[in-house]
C-alpha atoms as a PDB file:
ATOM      1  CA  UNK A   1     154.267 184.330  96.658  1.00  0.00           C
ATOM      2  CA  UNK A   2     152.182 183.786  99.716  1.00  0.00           C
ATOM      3  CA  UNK A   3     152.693 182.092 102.634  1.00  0.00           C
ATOM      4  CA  UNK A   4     151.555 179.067 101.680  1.00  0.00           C
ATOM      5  CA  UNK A   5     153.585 178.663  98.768  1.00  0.00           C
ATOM      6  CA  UNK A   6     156.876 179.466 100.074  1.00  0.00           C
ATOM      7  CA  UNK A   7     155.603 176.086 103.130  1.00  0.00           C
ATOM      8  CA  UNK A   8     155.047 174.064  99.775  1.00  0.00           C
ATOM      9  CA  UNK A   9     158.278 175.030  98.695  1.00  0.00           C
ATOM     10  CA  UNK A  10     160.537 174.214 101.465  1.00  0.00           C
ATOM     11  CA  UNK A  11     159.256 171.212 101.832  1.00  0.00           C
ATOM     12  CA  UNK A  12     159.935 169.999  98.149  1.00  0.00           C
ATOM     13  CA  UNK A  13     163.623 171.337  98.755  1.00  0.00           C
ATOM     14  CA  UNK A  14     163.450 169.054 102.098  1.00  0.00           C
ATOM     15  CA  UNK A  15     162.256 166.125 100.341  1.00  0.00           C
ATOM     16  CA  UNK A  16     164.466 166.043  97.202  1.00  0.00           C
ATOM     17  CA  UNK A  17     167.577 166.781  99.570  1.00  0.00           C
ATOM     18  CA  UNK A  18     166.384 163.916 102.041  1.00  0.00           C
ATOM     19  CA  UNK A  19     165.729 161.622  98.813  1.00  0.00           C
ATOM     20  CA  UNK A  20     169.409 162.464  97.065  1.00  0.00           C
ATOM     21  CA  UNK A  21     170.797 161.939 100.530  1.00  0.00           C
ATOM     22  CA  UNK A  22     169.396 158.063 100.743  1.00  0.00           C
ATOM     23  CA  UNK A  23     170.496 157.350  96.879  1.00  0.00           C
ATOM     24  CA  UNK A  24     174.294 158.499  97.658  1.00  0.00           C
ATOM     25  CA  UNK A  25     173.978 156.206 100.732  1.00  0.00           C
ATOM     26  CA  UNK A  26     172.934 152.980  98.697  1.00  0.00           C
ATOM     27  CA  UNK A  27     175.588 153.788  95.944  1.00  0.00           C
ATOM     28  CA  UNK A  28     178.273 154.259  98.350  1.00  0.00           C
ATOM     29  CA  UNK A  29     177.085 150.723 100.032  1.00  0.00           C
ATOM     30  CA  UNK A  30     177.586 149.071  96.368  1.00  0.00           C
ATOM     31  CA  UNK A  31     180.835 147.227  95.952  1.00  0.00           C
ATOM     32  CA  UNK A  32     182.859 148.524  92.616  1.00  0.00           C
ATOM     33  CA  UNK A  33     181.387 146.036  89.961  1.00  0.00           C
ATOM     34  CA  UNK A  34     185.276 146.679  88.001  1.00  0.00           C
ATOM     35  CA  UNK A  35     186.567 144.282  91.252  1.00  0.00           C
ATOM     36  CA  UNK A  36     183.670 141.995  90.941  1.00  0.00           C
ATOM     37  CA  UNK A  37     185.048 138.579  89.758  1.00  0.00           C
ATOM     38  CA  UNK A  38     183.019 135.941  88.125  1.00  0.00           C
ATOM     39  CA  UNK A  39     182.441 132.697  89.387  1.00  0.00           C
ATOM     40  CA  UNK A  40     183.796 129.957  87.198  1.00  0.00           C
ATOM     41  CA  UNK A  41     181.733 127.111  85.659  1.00  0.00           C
ATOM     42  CA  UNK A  42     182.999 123.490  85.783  1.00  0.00           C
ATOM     43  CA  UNK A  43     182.668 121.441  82.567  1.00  0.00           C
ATOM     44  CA  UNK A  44     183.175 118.468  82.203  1.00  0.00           C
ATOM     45  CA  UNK A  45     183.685 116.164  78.670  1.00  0.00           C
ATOM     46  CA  UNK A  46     182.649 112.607  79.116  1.00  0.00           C
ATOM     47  CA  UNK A  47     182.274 109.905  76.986  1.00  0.00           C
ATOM     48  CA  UNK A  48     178.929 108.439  78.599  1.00  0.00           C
ATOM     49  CA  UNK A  49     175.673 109.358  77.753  1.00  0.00           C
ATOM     50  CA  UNK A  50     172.497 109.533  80.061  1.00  0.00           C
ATOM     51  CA  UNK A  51     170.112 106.666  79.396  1.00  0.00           C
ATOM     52  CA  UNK A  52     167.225 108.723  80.409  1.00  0.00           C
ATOM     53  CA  UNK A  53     166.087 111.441  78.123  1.00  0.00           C
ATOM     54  CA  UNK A  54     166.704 115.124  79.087  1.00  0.00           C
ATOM     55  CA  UNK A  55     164.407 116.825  76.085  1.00  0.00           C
ATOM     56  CA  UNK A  56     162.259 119.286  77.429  1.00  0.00           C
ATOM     57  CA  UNK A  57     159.269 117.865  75.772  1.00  0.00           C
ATOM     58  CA  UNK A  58     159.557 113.963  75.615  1.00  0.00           C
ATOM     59  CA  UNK A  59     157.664 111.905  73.689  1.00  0.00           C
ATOM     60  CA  UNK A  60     157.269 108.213  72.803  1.00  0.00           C
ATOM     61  CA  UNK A  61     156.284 108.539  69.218  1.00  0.00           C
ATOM     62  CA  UNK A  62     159.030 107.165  67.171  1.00  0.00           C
ATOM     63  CA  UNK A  63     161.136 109.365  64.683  1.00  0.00           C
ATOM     64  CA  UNK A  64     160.199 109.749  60.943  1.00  0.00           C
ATOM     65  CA  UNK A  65     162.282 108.127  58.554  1.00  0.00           C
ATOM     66  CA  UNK A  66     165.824 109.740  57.949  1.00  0.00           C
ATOM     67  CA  UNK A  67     166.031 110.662  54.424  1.00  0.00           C
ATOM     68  CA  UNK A  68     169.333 108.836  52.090  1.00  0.00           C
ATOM     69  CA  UNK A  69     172.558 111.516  51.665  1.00  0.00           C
ATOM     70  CA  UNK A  70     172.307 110.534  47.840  1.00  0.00           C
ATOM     71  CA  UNK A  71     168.967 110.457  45.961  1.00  0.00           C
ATOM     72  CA  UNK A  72     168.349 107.518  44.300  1.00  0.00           C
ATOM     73  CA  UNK A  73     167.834 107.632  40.085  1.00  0.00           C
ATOM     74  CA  UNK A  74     164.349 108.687  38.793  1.00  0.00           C
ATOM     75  CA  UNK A  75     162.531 105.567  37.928  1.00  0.00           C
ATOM     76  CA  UNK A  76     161.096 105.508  34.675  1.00  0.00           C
ATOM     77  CA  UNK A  77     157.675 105.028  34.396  1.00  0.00           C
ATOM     78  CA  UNK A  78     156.151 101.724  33.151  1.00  0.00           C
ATOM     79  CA  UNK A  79     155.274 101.422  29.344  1.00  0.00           C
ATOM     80  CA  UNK A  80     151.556 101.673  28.541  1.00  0.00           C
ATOM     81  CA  UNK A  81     149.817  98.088  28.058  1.00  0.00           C
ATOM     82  CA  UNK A  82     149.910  97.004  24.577  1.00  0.00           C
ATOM     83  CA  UNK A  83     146.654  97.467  22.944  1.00  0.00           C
ATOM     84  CA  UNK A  84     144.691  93.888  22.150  1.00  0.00           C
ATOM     85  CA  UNK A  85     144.469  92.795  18.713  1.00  0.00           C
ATOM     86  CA  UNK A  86     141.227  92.764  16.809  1.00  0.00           C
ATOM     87  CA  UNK A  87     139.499  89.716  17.206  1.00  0.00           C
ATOM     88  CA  UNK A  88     138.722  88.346  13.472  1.00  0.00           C
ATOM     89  CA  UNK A  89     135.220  87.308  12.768  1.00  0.00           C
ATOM     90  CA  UNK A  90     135.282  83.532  13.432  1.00  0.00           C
ATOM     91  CA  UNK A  91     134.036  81.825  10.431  1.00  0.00           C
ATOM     92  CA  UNK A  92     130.775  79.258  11.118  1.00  0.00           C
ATOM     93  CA  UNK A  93     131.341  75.617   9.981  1.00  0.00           C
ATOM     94  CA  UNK A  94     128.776  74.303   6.835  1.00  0.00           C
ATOM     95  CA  UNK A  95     126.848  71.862   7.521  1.00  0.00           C
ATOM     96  CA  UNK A  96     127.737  68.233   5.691  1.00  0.00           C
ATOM     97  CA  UNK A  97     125.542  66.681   3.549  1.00  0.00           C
ATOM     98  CA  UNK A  98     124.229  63.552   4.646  1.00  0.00           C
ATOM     99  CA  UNK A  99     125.828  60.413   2.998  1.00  0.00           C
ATOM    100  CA  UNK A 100     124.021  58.254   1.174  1.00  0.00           C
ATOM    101  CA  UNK A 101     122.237  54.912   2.817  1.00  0.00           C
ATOM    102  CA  UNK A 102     123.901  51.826   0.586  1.00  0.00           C
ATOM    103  CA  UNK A 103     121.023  49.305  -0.097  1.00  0.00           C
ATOM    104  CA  UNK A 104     120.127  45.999   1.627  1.00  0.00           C
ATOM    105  CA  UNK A 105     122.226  43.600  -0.960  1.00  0.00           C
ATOM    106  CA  UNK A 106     125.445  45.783  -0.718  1.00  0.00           C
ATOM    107  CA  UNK A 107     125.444  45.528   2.888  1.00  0.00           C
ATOM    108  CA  UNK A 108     128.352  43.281   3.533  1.00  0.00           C
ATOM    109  CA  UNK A 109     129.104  42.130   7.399  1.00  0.00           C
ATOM    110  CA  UNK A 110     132.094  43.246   9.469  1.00  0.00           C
ATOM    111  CA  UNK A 111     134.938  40.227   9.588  1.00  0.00           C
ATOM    112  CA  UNK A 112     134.804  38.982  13.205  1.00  0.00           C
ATOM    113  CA  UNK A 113     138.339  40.017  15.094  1.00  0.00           C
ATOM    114  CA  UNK A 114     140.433  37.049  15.724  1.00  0.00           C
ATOM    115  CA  UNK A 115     140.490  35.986  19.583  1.00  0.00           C
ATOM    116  CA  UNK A 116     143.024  37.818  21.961  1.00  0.00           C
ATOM    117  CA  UNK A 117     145.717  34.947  23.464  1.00  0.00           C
ATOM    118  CA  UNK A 118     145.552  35.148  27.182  1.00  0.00           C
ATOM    119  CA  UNK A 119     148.755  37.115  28.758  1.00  0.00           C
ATOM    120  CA  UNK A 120     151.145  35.276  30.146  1.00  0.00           C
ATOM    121  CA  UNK A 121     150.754  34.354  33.829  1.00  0.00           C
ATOM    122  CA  UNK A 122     154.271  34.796  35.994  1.00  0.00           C
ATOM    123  CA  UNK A 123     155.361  32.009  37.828  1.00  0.00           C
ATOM    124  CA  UNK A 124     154.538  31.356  40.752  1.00  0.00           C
ATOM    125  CA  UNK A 125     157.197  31.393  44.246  1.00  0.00           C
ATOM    126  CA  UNK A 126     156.579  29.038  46.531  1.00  0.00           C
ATOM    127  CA  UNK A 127     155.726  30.656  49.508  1.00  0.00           C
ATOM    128  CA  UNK A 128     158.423  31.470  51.868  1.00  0.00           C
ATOM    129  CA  UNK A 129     157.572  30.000  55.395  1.00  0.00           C
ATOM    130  CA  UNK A 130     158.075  33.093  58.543  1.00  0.00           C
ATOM    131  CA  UNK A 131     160.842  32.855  60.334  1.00  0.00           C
ATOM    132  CA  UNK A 132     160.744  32.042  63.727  1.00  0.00           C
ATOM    133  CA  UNK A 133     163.090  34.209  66.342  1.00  0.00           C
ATOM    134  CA  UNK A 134     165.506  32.918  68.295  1.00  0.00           C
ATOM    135  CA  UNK A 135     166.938  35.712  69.593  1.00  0.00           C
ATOM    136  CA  UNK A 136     170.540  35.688  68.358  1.00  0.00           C
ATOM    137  CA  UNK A 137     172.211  38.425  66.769  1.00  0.00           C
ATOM    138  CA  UNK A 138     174.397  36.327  64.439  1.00  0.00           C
ATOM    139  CA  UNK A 139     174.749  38.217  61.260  1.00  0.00           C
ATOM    140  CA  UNK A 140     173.143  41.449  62.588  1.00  0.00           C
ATOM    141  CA  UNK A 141     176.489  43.354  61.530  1.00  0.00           C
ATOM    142  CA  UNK A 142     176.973  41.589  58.306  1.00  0.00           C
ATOM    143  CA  UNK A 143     177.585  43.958  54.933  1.00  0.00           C
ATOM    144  CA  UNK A 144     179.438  46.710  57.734  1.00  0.00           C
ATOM    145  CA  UNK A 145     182.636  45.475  57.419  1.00  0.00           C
ATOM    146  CA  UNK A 146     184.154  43.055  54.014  1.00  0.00           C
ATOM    147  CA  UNK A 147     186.322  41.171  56.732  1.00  0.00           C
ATOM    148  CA  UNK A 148     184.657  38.811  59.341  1.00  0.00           C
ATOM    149  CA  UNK A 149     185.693  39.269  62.946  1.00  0.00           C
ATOM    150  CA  UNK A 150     188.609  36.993  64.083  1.00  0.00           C
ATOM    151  CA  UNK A 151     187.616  37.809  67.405  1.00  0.00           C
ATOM    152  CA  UNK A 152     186.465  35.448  70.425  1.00  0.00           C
ATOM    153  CA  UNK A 153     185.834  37.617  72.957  1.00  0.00           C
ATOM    154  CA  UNK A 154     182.520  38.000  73.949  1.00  0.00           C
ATOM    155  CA  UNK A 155     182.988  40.948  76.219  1.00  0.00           C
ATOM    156  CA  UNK A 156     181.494  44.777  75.211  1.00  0.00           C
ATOM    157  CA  UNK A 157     184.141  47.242  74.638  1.00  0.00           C
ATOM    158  CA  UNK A 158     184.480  49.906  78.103  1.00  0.00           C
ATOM    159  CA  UNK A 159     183.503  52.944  77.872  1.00  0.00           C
ATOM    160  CA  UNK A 160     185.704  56.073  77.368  1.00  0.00           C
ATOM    161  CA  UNK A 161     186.068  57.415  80.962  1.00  0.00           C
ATOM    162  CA  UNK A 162     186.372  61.440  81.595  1.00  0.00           C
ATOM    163  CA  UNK A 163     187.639  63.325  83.810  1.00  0.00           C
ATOM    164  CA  UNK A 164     184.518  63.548  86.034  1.00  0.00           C
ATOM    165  CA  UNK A 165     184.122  59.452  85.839  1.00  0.00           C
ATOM    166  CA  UNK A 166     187.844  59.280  86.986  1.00  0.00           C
ATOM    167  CA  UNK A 167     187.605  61.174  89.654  1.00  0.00           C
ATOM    168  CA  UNK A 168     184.138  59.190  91.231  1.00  0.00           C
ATOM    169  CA  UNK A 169     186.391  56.092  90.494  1.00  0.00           C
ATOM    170  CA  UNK A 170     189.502  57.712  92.675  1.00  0.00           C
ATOM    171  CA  UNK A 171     186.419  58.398  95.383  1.00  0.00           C
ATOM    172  CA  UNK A 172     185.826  55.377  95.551  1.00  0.00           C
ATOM    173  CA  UNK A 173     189.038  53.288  95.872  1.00  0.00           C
ATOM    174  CA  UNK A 174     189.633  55.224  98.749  1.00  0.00           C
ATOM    175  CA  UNK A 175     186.386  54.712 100.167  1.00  0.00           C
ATOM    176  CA  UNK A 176     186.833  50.895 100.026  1.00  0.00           C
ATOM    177  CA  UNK A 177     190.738  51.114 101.456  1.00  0.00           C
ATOM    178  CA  UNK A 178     190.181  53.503 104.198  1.00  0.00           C
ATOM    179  CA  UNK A 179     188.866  50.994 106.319  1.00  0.00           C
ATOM    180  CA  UNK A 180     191.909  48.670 106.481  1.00  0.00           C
ATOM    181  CA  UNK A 181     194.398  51.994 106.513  1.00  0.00           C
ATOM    182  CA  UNK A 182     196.462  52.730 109.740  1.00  0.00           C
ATOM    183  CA  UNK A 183     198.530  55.649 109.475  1.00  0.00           C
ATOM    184  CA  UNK A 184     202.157  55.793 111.697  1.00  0.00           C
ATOM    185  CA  UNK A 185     202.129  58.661 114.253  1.00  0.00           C
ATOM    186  CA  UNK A 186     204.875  60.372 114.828  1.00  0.00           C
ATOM    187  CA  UNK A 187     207.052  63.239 114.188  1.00  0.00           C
ATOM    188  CA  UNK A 188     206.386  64.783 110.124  1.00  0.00           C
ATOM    189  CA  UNK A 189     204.170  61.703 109.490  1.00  0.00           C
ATOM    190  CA  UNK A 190     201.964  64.235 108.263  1.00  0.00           C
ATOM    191  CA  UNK A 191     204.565  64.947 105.075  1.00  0.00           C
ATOM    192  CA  UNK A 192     204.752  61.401 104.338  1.00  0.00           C
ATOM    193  CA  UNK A 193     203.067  60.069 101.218  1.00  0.00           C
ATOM    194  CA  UNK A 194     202.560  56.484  99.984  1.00  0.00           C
ATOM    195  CA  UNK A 195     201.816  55.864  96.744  1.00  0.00           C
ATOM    196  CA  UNK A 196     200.578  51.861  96.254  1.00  0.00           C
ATOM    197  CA  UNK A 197     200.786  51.072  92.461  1.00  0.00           C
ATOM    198  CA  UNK A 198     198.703  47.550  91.915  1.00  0.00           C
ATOM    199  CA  UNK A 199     197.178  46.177  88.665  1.00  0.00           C
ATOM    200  CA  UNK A 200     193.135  44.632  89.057  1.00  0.00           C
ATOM    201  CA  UNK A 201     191.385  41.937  87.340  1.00  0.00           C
ATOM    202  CA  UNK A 202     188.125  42.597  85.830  1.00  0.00           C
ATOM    203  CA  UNK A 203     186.304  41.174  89.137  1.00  0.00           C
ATOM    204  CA  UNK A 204     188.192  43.480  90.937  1.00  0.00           C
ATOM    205  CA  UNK A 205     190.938  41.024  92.208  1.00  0.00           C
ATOM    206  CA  UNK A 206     194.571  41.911  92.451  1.00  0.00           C
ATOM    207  CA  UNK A 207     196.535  40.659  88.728  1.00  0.00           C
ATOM    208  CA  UNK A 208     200.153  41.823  90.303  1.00  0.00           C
ATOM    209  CA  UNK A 209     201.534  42.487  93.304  1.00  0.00           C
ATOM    210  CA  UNK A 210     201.585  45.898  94.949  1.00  0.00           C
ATOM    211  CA  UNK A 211     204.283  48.243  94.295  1.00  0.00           C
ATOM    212  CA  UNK A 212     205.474  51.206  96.695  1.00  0.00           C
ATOM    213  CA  UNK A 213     206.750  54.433  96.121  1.00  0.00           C
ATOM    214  CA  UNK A 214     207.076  57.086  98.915  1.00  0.00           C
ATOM    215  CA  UNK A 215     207.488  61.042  99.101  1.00  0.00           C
ATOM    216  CA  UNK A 216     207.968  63.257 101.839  1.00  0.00           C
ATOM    217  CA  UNK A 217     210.458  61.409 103.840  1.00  0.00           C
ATOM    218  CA  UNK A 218     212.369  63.519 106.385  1.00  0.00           C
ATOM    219  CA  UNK A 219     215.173  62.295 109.084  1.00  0.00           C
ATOM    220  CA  UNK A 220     212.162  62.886 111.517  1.00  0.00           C
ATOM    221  CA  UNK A 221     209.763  60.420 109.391  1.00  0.00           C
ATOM    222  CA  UNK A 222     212.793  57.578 107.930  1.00  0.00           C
ATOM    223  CA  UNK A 223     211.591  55.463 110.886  1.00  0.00           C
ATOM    224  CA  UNK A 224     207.826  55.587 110.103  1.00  0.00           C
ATOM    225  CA  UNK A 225     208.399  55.097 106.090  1.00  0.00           C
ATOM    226  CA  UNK A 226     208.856  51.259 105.983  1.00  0.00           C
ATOM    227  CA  UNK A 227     206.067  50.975 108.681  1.00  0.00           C
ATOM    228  CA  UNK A 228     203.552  53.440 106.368  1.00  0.00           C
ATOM    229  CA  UNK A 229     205.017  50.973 103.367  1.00  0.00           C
ATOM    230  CA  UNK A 230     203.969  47.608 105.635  1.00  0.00           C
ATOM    231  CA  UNK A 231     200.182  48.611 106.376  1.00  0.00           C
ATOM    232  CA  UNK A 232     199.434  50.113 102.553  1.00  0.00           C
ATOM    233  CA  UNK A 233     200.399  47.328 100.847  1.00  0.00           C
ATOM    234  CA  UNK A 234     198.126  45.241 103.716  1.00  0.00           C
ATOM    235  CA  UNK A 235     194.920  47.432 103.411  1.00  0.00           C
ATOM    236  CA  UNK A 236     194.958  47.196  99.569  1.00  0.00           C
ATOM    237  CA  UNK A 237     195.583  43.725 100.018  1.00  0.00           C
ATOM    238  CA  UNK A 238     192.158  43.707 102.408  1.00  0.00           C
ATOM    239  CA  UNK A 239     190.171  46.071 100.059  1.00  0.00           C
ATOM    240  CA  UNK A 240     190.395  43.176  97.592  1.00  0.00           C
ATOM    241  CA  UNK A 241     188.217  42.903  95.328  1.00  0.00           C
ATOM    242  CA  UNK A 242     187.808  46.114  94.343  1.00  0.00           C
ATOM    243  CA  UNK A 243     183.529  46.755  93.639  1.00  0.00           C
ATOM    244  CA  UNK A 244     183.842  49.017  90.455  1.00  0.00           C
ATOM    245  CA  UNK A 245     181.910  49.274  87.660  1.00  0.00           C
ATOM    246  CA  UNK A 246     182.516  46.777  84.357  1.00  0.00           C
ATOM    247  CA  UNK A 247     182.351  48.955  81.810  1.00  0.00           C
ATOM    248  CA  UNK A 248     185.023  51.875  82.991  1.00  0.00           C
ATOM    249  CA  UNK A 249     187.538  48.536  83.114  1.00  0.00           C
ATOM    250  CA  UNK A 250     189.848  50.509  81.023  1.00  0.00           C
ATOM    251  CA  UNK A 251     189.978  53.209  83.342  1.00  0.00           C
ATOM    252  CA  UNK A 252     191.119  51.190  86.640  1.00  0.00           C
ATOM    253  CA  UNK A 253     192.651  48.055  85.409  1.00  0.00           C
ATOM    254  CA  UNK A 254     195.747  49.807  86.861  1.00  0.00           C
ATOM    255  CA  UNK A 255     195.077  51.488  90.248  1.00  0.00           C
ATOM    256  CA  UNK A 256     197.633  53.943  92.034  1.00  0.00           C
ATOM    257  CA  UNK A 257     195.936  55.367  95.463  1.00  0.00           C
ATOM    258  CA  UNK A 258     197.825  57.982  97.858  1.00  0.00           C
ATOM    259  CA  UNK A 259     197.376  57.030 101.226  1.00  0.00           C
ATOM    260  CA  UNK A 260     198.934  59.827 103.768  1.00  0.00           C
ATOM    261  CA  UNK A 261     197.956  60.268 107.573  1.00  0.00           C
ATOM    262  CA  UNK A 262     194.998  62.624 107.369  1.00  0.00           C
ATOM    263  CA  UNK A 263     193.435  60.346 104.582  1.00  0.00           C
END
């Protein structure tokens, strides 16, 4: 060995001991993987479903068609056509022989047909003559009913009122009184109520006189409640007639208003 092998040499031995040096460094660093503990993974089982697709390769193409669990029975196959019949020679007519011409003398001439009667012409109507209108409706409603109307009254029948109609008709009773109403002042006349109870013609005119019944009387209010009573019965009383439509009559022949201090 010369000199310049033994350099080469020691400097492999320097290298490999500088090279094991760094890898016992780095495993030393390394924590023990037997202490390593995994991270856990939530999961979570939920009844809802995206409504956006999440395949990796979406497509718009619709599906093919889902075969049925249970194949259907094995159609058998149609029966051959029936074969056509021969057609059978069809047989050519003979010609007739010509009949003989009688002579002149044994022509004989046809009898003459006896004249047809003329048919029988149907009477005649006399001609009906147009009536003229007069615009009445007697007997517009006959063959509805076997039994003729007893009735006189020449009045149409009201109309069924609901609940939306009653309460326009409320609106406006009070409309029409609250211009003749003057409330008491005073202590609680705010908890007093008085209800006027009066029966109307169909013009709107008072049929009865006006009845009173009152709620929310307290020792505080007693001295205000006949007063309260006084001026209701006078501001239906000026109201009078009542402007209300004819054919919800049925609905406020028989009006009951609430009049009350903030009214």
């Amino acid at each position: 060995m010369n000199r310049a092998e033994g350099a080469g040499l020691t400097v492999a031995v320097l290298g490999h001991v500088v090279l094991f040096g760094l890898l016992s460094v780095g495993f030393l660093a390394t924590p023990n993987p037997l202490k390593l503990k995994p991270t856990p993974i939530e999961v979570a089982l939920v009844d809802q479903v995206a409504l956006e697709s999440t395949s990796p390769n979406p497509t718009s193409e619709a599906p093919a068609a889902r075969l049925a669990p249970v194949e259907a029975p094995i159609e058998p196959d149609s029966a051959p056509p029936e074969p056509a019949p021969n057609p059978q020679p069809i047989a050519k007519p003979q010609p007739t022989p010509p009949k003989p011409v009688p002579a002149p003398d044994a022509v004989k001439p046809a009898p003459k047909a006896p004249p047809r009667a003329a048919p029988a012409q149907a009477p005649s109507r006399p001609a009906q003559r147009p009536v003229a209108p007069t615009g009445r409706l007697d007997g517009l409603l006959n063959g509805i009913n076997d039994k003729p109307s007893k009735s006189a009254s020449i009045t149409p029948p009201a109309a069924t009122a609901g609940p939306e109609v009653k309460a326009a008709l409320s609106a406006a009773i009070i409309r029409q009184i609250r211009p003749h109403w003057a409330p008491p002042s005073g202590a609680d006349s705010d908890k007093l109520r008085t209800k006027v109870t009066v029966r109307l013609n169909q013009d709107g005119s008072l049929a009865s006189e006006p009845q009173v019944t009152q709620t929310g009387i307290t020792d505080s209010n007693r001295a205000q409640a006949d007063l309260a009573k006084d001026r209701a019965i006078r501001a239906v009383k000026l109201a009078a007639p009542f402007k209300l439509p004819a054919q919800f009559y049925d609905a406020w022949k028989v009006i009951a208003p609430v009049l009350y201090e903030d009214l």
